[in-house]
N, C-alpha and C. Protein backbone atom coordinates (compact mmCIF):
# COMPACT_ATOMS: atom_id res chain seq x y z
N UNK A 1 -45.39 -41.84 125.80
CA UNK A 1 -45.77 -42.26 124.48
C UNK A 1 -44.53 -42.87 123.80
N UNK A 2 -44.95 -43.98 123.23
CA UNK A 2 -43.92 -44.83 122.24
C UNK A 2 -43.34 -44.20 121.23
N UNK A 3 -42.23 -44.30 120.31
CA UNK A 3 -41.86 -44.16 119.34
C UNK A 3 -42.78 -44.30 118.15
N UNK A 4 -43.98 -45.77 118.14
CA UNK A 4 -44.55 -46.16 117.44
C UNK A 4 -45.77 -45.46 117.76
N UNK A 5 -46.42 -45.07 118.90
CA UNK A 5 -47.16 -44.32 119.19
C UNK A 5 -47.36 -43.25 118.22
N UNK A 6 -46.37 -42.22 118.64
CA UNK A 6 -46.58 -41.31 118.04
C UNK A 6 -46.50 -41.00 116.64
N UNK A 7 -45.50 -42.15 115.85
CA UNK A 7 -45.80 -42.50 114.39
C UNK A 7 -46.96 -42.67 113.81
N UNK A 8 -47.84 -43.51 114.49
CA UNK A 8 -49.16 -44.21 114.70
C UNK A 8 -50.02 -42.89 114.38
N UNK A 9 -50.08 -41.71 115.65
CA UNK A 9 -50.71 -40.61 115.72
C UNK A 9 -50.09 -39.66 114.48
N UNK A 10 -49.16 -39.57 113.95
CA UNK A 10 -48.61 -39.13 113.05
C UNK A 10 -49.20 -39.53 111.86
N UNK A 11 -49.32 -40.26 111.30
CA UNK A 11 -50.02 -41.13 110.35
C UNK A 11 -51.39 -40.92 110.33
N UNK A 12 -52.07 -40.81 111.42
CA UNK A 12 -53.61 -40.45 111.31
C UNK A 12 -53.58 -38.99 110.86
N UNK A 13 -52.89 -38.10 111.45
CA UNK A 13 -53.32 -37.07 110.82
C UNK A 13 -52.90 -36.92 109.43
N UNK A 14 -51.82 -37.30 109.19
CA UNK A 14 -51.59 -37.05 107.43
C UNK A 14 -52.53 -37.66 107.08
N UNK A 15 -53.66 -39.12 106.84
CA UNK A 15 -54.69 -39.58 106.36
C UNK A 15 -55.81 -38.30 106.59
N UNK A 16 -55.72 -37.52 107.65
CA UNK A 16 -56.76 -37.19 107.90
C UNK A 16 -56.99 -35.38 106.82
N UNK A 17 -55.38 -34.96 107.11
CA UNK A 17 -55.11 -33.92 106.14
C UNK A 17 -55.07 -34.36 104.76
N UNK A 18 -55.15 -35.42 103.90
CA UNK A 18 -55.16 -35.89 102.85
C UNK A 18 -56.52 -36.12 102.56
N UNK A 19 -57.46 -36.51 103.32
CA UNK A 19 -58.95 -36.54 103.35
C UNK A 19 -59.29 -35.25 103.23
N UNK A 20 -59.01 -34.33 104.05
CA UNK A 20 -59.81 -32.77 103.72
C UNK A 20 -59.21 -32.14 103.13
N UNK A 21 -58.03 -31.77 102.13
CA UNK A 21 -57.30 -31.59 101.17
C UNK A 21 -58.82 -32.07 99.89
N UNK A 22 -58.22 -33.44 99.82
CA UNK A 22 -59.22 -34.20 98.93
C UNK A 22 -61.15 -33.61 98.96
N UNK A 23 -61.72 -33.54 100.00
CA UNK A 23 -62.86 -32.90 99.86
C UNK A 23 -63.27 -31.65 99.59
N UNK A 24 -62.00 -30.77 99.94
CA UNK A 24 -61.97 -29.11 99.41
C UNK A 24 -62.05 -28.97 98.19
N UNK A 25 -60.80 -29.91 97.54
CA UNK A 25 -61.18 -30.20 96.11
C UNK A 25 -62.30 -30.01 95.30
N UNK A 26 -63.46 -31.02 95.71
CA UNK A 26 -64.50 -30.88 95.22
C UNK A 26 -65.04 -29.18 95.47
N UNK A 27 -65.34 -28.85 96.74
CA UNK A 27 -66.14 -27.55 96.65
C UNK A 27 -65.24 -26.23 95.78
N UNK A 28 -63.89 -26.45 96.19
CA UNK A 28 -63.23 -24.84 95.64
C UNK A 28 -62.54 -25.53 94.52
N UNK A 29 -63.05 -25.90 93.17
CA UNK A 29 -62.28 -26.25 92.09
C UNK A 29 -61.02 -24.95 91.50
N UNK A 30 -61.72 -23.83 91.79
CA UNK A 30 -60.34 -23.28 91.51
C UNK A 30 -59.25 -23.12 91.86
N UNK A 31 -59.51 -23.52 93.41
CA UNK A 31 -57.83 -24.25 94.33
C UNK A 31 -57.21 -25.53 93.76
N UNK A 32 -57.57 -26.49 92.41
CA UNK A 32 -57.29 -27.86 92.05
C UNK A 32 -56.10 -27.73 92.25
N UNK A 33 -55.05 -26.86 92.03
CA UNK A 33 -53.62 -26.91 91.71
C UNK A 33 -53.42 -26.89 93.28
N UNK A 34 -53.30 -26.00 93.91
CA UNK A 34 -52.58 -25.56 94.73
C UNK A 34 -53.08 -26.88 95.62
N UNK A 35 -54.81 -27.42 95.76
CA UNK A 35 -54.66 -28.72 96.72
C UNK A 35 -54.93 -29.70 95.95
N UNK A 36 -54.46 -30.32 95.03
CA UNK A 36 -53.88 -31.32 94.52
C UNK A 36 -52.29 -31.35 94.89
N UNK A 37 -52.02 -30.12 94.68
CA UNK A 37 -50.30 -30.20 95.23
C UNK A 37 -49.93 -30.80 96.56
N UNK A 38 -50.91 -30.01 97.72
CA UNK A 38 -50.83 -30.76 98.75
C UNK A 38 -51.46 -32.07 99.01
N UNK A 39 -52.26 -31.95 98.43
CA UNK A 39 -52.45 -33.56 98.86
C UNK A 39 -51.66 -34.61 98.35
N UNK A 40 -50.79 -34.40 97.50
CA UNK A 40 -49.57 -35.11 97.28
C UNK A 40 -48.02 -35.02 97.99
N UNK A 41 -48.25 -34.10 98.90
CA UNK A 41 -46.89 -34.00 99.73
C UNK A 41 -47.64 -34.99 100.72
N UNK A 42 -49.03 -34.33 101.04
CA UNK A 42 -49.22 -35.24 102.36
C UNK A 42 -48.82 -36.58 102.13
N UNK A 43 -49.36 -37.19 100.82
CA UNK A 43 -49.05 -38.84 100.45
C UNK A 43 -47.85 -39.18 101.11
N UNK A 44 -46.47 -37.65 100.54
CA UNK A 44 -45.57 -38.06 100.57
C UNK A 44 -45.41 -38.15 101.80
N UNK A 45 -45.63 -37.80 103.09
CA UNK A 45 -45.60 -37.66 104.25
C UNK A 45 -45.42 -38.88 105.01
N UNK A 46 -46.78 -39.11 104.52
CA UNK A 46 -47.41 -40.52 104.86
C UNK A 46 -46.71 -41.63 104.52
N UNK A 47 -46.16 -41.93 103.45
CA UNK A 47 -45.32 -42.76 102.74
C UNK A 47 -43.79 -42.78 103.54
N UNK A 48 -43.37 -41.64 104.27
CA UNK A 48 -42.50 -41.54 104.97
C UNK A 48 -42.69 -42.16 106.36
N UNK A 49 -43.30 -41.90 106.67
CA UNK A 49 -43.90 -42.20 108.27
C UNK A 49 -44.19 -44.24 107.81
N UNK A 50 -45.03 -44.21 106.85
CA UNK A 50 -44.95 -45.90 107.42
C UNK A 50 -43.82 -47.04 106.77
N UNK A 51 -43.10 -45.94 105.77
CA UNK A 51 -41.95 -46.90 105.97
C UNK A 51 -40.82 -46.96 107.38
N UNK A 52 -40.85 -45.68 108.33
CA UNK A 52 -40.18 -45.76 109.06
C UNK A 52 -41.41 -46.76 110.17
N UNK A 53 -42.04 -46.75 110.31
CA UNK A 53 -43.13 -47.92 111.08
C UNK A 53 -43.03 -49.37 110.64
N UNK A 54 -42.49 -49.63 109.21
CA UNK A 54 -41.89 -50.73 108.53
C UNK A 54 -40.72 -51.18 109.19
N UNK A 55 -39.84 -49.99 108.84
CA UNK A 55 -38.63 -50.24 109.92
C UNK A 55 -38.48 -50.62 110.92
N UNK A 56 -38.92 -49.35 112.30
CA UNK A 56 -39.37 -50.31 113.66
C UNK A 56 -39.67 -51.07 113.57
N UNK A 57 -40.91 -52.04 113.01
CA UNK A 57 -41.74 -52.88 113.42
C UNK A 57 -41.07 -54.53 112.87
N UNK A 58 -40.12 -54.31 111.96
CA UNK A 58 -38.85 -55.74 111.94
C UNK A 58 -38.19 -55.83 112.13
N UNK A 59 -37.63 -55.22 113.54
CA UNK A 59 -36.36 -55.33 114.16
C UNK A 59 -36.75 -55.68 115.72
């Protein structure tokens, strides 16, 4: 597996943990804090991962 590969696969799951973060939401409103919190690290995650995929990918 590539470098970009596994960025690639890396990236799906933070979308994918940011998606069910986000739908728990709705059912357990009294978790809002605690997964609103996470679903904003995941962002941050994510935001990490494709700037380094930015990186690789212009050089």
């Amino acid at each position: 597996m590539t470098e970009m590969e596994v960025l690639k696969l890396a990236l799906t799951k933070e979308e994918s943990a940011i998606k069910g973060y986000q739908e728990m939401l709705i059912s357990y409103p009294s978790l809002t804090e605690l997964l609103s919190f996470l679903v904003t690290e995941e962002q941050k995650h994510k935001k990490l991962i494709e700037n380094k995929i930015t990186e690789l990918s212009c050089c």
